[in-house]
Protein backbone atom coordinates (compact mmCIF):
# COMPACT_ATOMS: atom_id res chain seq x y z
CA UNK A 1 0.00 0.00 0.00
CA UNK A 2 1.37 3.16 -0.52
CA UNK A 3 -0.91 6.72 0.22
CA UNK A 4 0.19 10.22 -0.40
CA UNK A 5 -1.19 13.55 0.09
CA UNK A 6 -1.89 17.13 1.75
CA UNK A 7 -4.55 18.71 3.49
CA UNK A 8 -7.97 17.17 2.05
CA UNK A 9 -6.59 15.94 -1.24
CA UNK A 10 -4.85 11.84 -0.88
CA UNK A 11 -4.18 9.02 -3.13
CA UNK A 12 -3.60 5.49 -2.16
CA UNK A 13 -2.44 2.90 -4.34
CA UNK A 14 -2.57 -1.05 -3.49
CA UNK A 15 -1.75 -4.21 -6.02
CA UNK A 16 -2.80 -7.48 -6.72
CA UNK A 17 -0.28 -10.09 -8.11
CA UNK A 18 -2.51 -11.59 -10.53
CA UNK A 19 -1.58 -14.77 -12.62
CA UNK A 20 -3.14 -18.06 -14.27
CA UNK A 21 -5.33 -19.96 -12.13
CA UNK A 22 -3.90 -23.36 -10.93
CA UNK A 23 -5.59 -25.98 -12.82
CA UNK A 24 -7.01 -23.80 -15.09
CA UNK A 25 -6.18 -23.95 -19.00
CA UNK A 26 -7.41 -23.17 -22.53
CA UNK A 27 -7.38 -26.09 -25.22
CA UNK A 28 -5.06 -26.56 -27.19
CA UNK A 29 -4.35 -23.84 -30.21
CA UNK A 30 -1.45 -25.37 -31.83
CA UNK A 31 2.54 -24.39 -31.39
CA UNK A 32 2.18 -20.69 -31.88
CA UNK A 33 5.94 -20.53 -31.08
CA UNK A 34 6.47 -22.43 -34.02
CA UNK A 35 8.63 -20.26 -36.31
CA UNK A 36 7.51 -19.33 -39.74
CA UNK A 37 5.05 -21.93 -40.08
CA UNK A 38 1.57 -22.11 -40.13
CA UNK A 39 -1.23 -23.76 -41.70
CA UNK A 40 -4.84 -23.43 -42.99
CA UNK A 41 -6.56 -20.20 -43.21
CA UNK A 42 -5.73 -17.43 -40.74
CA UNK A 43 -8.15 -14.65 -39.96
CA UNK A 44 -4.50 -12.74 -38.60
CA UNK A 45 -0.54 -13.33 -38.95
CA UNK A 46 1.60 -11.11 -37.31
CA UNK A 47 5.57 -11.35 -38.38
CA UNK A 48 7.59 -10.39 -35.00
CA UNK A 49 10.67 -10.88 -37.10
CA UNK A 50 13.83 -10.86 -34.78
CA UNK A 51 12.14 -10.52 -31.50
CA UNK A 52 11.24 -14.37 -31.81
CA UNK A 53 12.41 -15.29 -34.97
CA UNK A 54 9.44 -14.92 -36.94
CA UNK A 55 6.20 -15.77 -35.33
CA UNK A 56 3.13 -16.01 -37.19
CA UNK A 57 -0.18 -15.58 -35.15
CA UNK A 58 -3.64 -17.04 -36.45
CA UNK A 59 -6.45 -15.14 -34.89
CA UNK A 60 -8.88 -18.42 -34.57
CA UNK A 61 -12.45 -17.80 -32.86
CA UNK A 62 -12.86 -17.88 -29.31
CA UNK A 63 -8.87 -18.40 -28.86
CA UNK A 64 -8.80 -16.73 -25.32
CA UNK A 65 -10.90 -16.07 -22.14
CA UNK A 66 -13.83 -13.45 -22.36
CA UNK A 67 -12.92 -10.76 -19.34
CA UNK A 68 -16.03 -8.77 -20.65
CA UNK A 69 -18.21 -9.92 -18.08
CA UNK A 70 -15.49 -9.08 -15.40
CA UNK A 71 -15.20 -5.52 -16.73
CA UNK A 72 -18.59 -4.68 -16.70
CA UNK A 73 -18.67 -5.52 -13.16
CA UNK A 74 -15.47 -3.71 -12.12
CA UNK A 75 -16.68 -0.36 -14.16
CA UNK A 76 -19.83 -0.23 -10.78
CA UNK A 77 -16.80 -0.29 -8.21
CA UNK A 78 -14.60 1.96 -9.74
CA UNK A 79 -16.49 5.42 -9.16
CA UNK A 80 -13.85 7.81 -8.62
CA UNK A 81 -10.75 5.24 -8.65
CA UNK A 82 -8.76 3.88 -11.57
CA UNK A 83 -7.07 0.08 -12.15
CA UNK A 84 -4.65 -0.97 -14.04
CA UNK A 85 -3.21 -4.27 -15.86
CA UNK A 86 0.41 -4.18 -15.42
CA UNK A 87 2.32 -6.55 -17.06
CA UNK A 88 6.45 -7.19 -16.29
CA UNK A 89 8.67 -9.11 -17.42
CA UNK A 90 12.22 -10.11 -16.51
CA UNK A 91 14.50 -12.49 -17.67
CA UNK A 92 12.58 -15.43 -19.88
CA UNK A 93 9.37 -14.37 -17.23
CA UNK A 94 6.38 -11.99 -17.17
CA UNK A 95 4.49 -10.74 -14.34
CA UNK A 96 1.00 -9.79 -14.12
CA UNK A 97 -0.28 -7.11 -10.66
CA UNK A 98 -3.71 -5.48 -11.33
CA UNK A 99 -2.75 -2.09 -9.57
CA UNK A 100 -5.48 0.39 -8.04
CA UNK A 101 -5.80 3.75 -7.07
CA UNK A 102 -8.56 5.52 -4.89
CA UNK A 103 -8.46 8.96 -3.61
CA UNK A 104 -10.09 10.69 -0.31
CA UNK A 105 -10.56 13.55 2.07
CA UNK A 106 -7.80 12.01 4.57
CA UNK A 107 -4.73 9.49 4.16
CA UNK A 108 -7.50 6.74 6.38
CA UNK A 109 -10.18 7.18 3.75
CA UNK A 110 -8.25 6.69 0.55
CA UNK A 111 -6.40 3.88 2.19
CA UNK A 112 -9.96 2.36 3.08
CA UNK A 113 -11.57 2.89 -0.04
CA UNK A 114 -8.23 1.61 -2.25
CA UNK A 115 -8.35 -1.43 0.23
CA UNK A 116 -12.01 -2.29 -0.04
CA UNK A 117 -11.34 -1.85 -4.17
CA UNK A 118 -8.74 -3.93 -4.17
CA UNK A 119 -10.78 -6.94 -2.41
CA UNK A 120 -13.93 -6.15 -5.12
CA UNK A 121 -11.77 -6.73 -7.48
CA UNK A 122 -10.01 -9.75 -6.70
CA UNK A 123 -12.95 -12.23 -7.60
CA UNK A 124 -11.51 -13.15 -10.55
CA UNK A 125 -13.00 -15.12 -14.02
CA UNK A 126 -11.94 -18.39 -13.65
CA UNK A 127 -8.82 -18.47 -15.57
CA UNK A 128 -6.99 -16.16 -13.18
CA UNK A 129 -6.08 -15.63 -9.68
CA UNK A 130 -5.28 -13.01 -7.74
CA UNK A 131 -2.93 -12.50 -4.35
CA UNK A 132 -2.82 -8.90 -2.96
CA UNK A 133 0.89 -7.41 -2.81
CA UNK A 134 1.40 -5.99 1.27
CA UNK A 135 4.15 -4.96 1.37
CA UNK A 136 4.76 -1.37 0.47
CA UNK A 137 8.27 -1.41 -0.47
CA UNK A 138 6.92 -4.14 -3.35
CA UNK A 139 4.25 -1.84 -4.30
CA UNK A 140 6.26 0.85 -5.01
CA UNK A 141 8.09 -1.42 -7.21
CA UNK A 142 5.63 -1.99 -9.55
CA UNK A 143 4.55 1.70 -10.00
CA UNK A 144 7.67 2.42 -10.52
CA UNK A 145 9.72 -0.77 -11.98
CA UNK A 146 11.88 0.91 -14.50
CA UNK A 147 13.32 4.24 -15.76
CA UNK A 148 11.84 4.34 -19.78
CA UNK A 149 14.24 4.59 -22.14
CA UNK A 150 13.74 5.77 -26.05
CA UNK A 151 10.21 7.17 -25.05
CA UNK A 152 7.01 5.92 -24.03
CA UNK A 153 4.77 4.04 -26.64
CA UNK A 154 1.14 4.21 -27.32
CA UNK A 155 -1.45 2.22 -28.55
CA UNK A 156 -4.22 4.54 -29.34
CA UNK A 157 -7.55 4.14 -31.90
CA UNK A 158 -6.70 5.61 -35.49
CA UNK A 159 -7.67 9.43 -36.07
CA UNK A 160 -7.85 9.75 -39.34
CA UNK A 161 -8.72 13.33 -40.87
CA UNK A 162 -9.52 14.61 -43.96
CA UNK A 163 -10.10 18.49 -45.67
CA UNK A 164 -13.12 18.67 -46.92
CA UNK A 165 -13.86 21.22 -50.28
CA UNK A 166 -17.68 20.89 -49.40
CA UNK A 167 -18.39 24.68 -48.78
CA UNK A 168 -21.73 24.24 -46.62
CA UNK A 169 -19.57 21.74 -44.00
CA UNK A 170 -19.63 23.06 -40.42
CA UNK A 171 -15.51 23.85 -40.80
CA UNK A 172 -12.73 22.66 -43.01
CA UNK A 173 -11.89 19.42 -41.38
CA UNK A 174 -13.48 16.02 -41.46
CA UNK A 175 -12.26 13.47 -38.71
CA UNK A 176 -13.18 9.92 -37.70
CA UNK A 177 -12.24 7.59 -34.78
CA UNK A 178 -12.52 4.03 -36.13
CA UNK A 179 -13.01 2.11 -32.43
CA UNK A 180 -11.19 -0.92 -30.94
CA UNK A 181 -12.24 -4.42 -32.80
CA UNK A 182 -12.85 -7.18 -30.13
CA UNK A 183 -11.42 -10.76 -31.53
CA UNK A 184 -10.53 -12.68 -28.39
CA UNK A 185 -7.14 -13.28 -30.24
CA UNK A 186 -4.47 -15.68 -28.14
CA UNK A 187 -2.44 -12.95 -26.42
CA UNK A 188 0.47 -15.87 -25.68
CA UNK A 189 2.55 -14.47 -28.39
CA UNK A 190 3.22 -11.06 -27.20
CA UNK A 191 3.60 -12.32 -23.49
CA UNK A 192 5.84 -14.72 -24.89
CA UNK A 193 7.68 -11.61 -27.16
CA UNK A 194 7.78 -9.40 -23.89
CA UNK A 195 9.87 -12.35 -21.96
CA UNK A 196 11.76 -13.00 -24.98
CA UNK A 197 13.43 -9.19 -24.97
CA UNK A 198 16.81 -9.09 -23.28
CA UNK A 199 15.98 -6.15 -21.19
CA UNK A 200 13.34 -5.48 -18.98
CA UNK A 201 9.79 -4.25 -20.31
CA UNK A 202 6.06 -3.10 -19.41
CA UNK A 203 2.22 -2.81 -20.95
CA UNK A 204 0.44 -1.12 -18.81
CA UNK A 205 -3.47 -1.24 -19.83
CA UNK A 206 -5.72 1.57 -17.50
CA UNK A 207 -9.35 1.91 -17.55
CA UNK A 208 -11.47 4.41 -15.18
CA UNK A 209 -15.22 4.59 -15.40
CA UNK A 210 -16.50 7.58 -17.63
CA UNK A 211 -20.31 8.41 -17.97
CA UNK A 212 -21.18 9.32 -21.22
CA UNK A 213 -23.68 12.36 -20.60
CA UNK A 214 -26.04 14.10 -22.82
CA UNK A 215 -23.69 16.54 -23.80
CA UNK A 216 -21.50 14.24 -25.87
CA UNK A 217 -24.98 12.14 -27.20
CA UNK A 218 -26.10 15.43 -28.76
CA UNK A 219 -22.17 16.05 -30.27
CA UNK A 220 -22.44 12.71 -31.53
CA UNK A 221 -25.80 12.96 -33.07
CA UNK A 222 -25.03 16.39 -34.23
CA UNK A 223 -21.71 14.99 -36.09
CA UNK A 224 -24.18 11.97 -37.92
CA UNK A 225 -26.32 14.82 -39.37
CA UNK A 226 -23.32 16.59 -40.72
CA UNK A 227 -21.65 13.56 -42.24
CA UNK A 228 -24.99 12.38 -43.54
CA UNK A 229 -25.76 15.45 -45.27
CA UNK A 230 -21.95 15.48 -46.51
CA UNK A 231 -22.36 11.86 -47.74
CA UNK A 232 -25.20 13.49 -50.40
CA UNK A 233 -25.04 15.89 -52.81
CA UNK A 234 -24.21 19.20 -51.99
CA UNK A 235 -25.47 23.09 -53.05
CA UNK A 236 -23.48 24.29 -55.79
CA UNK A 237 -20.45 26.49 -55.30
CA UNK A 238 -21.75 29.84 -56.14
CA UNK A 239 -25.23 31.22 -57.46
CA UNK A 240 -24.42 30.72 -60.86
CA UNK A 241 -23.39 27.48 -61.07
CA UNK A 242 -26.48 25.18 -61.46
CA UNK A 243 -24.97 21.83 -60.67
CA UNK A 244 -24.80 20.51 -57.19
CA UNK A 245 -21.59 19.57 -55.20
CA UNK A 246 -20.21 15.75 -54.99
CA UNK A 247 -20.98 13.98 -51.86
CA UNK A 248 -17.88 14.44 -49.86
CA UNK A 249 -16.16 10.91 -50.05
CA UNK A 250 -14.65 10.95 -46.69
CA UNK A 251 -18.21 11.68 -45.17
CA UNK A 252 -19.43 8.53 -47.11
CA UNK A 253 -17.34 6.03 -45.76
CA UNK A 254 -16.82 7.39 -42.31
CA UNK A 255 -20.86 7.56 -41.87
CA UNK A 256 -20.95 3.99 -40.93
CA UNK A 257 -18.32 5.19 -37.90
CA UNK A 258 -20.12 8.00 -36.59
CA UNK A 259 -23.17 6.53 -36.87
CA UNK A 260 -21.91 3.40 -34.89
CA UNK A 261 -20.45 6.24 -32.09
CA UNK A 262 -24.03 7.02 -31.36
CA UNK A 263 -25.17 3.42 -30.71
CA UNK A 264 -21.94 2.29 -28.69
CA UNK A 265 -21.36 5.61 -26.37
CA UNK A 266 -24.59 5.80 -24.81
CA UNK A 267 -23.72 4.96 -21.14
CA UNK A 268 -20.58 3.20 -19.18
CA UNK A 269 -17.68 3.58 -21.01
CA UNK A 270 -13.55 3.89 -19.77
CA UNK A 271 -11.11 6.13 -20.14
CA UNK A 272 -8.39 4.52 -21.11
CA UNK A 273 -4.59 4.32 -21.35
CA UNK A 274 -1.92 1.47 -23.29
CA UNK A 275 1.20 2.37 -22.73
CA UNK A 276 4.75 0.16 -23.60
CA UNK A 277 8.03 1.68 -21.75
CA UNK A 278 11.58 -0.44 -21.31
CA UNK A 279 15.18 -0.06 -20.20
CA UNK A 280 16.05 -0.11 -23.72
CA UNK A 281 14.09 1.82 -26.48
CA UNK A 282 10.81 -0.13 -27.65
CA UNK A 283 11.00 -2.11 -30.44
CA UNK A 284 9.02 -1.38 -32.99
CA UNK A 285 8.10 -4.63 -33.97
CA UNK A 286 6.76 -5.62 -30.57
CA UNK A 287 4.56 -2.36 -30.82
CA UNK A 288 2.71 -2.98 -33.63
CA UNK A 289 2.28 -7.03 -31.83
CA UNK A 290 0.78 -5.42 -29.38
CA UNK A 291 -1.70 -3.27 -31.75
CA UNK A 292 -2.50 -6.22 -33.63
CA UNK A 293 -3.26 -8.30 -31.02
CA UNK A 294 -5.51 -6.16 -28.53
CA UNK A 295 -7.37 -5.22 -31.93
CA UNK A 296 -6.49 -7.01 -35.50
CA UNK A 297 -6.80 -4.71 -38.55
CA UNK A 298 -9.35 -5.74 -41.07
CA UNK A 299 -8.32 -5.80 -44.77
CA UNK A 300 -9.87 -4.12 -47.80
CA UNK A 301 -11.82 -1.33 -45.41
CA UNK A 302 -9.65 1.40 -45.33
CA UNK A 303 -9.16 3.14 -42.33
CA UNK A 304 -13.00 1.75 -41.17
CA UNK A 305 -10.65 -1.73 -40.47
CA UNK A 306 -7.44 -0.03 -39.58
CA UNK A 307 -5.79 -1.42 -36.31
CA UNK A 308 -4.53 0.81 -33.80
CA UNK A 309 -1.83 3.52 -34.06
CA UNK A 310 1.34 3.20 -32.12
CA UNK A 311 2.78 6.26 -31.30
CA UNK A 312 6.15 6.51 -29.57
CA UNK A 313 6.28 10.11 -27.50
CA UNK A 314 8.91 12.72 -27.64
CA UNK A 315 11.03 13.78 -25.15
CA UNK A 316 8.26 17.00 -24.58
CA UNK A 317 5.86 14.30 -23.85
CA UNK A 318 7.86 12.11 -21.52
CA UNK A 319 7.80 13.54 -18.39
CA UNK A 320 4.26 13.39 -18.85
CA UNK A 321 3.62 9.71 -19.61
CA UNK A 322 6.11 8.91 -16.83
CA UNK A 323 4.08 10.41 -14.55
CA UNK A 324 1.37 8.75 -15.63
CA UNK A 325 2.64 5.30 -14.93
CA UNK A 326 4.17 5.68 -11.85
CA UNK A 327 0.89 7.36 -10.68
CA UNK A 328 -1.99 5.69 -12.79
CA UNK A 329 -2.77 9.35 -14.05
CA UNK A 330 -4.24 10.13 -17.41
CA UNK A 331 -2.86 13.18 -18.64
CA UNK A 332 -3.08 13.67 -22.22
CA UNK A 333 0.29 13.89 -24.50
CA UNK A 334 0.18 14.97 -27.69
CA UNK A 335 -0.95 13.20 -31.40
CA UNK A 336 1.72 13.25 -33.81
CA UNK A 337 1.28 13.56 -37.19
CA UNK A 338 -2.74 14.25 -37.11
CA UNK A 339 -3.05 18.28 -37.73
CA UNK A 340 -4.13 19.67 -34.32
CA UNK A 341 -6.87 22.07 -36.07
CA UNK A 342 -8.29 19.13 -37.62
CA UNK A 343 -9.23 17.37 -33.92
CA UNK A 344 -12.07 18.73 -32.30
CA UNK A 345 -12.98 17.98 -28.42
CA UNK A 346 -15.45 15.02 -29.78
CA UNK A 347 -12.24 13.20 -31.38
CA UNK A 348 -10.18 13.75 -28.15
CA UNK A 349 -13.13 12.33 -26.02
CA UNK A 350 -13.70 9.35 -28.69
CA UNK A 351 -9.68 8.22 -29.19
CA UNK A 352 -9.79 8.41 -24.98
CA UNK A 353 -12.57 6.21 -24.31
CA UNK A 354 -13.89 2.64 -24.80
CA UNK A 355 -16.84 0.67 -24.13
CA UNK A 356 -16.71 -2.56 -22.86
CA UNK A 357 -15.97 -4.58 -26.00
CA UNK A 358 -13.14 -1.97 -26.96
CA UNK A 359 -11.90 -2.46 -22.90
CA UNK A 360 -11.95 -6.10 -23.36
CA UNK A 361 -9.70 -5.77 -26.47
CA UNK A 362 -6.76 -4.15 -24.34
CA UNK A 363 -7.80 -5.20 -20.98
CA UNK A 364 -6.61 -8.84 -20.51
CA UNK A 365 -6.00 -10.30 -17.65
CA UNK A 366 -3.47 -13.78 -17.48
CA UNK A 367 -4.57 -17.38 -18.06
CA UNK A 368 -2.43 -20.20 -19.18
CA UNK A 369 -2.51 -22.23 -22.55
CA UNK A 370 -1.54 -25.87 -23.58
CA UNK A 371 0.83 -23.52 -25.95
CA UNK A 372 2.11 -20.71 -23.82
CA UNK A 373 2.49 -20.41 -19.53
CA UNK A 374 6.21 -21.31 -18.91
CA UNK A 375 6.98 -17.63 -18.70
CA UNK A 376 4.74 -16.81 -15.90
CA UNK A 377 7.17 -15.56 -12.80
């Protein structure tokens, strides 16, 4: 446990070692460790290259737990706290600690409310277990395991942004968020890529509840009318000029998103953080695993079936996503290469947040495999 604070503003933080339930294990999915062979039809391959000598991935149905159910029920106990999956590996070994954070009026209350948290959230799916961490000195080590090196990495949803010529659009810029794809892909491969790195490495996953209020339901159903009206032909261009404006392509294919936000951000949703840090500079390789995995791209749909970006922050960002990791904070850092006129407050709020299907794409917690589970510490 450790608590910090002043006057009528503390934190207190508390961790679970979490891990693969003893006697618990998924069937058989084949030797994914097999390298640079595969066969029959694969819904996903991902090449990790040199990290493990080539390692293809098939993304077969139902290849992995469901924590869904689990994360619907944490979002009710979470009001005003945050949690976080924390994975950490060491030599040949990964560890898993689901680390909490609750705040309070005094240093007794947060500590009470982090502690009763904690305990909520320690009934577990069947595939995992979890043992709290007491002592503090261990707790501080997993806030704070390592010193990043070569940036922090993201894995954020795909902005993707567009200048529109239609002259009766509400502003210049276009811009969709295409949302998290659940698949329930085998996550054993990038465990197994994490433990395979000669220096030590994290992926820290953090979700705190959000409330979608009417506010953003009336942006959202203010931004399908615009793209729907884009999506058809337009006035003409002056008074003169009889014949009507094209539809705006961008609008047409990016209606199906928007529309979609409206249907999925009605209610609960997280806020939500993936972030990869190591001794050593990130390889690339094992970011874009990581993207793939948590939410596989979909061919021949554009950016509708793009996977995730990874972004690795510059050193004006750093101190920033440092911070929050060692605190479970979610500050927002910057979003290279996306023109900062073109994102309006409804893009920020949709690449931040996730419903429960887009949480159960990045939130994972451990379970064991007939093909991977050696590396568990």
């Amino acid at each position: 446990m450790v608590v910090a604070g002043r006057d009528a503003q503390w934190w207190a933080w508390a961790a679970s070692r979490v891990m693969p339930a003893t006697g618990a294990q998924m069937p058989p999915l084949g030797d994914l460790r097999t390298r640079n062979e595969h066969s029959g039809p694969a819904g996903l391959v991902v090449q990790v290259g040199q990290l493990t000598g080539g390692l293809h991935v098939n993304d077969r149905p139902a290849s992995a737990p469901d924590d869904s159910g689990w994360l619907r029920s944490a979002w009710s106990h979470l009001t005003g706290s945050v949690m976080e999956m924390r994975y950490l590996t060491g030599p040949g070994c990964v560890e898993g600690f689901l680390l909490v954070r609750s705040e309070g009026t005094s240093g007794e209350e947060a500590e009470k409310r982090v502690v009763d948290l904690r305990a909520a959230l320690q009934v577990m799916p069947g595939h995992a277990q979890a043992v709290p961490v007491t002592d503090e000195a261990e707790t501080r080590r997993v806030l704070a395991p390592l010193r990043p090196q070569g940036g922090v990495v993201e894995v954020r949803k795909r902005v993707t942004t567009h200048r529109t010529g239609r002259v009766d659009a509400d502003g210049p810029w276009l811009a969709a968020v295409t949302p998290l794809r659940y698949r329930r892909v085998e996550w054993g491969p990038l465990w197994a890529a994490m433990a395979d790195l000669p220096f030590r490495t994290m992926l820290s996953v953090a979700l705190s509840p959000f409330a979608v209020g009417p506010g953003l339901r009336s942006h959202l159903a203010a931004r399908v009318a615009e793209f729907g009206r884009l999506a058809r032909q337009g006035p003409p261009p002056t008074g003169v000029w009889s014949a009507p404006r094209s539809p705006d392509g961008f609008a047409v294919a990016a209606l199906p998103l928007v529309t979609d936000a409206v249907r999925r951000y009605t209610d609960r949703v997280f806020l939500t953080r993936v972030s990869l840090a190591g001794e050593e500079p990130v390889p690339g390789v094992l970011a874009e695993l990581a993207a793939e995995t948590m939410s596989p791209r979909e061919a021949n749909r554009g950016f509708l079936g793009a996977s995730p970006t990874v972004e690795t922050l510059d050193h004006a960002d750093s101190a920033t996503a440092c911070h929050n990791l060692s605190t479970l904070n979610f500050a927002p850092t910057s979003t290279p290469g996306v023109p900062s006129e073109a994102i309006g407050e409804v893009e920020r709020v949709l690449s931040s947040i996730t419903d429960i299907d887009e949480a159960a794409a990045v939130f994972r917690l451990p379970y064991r495999s007939a093909d991977h589970g050696a590396f568990w510490g």
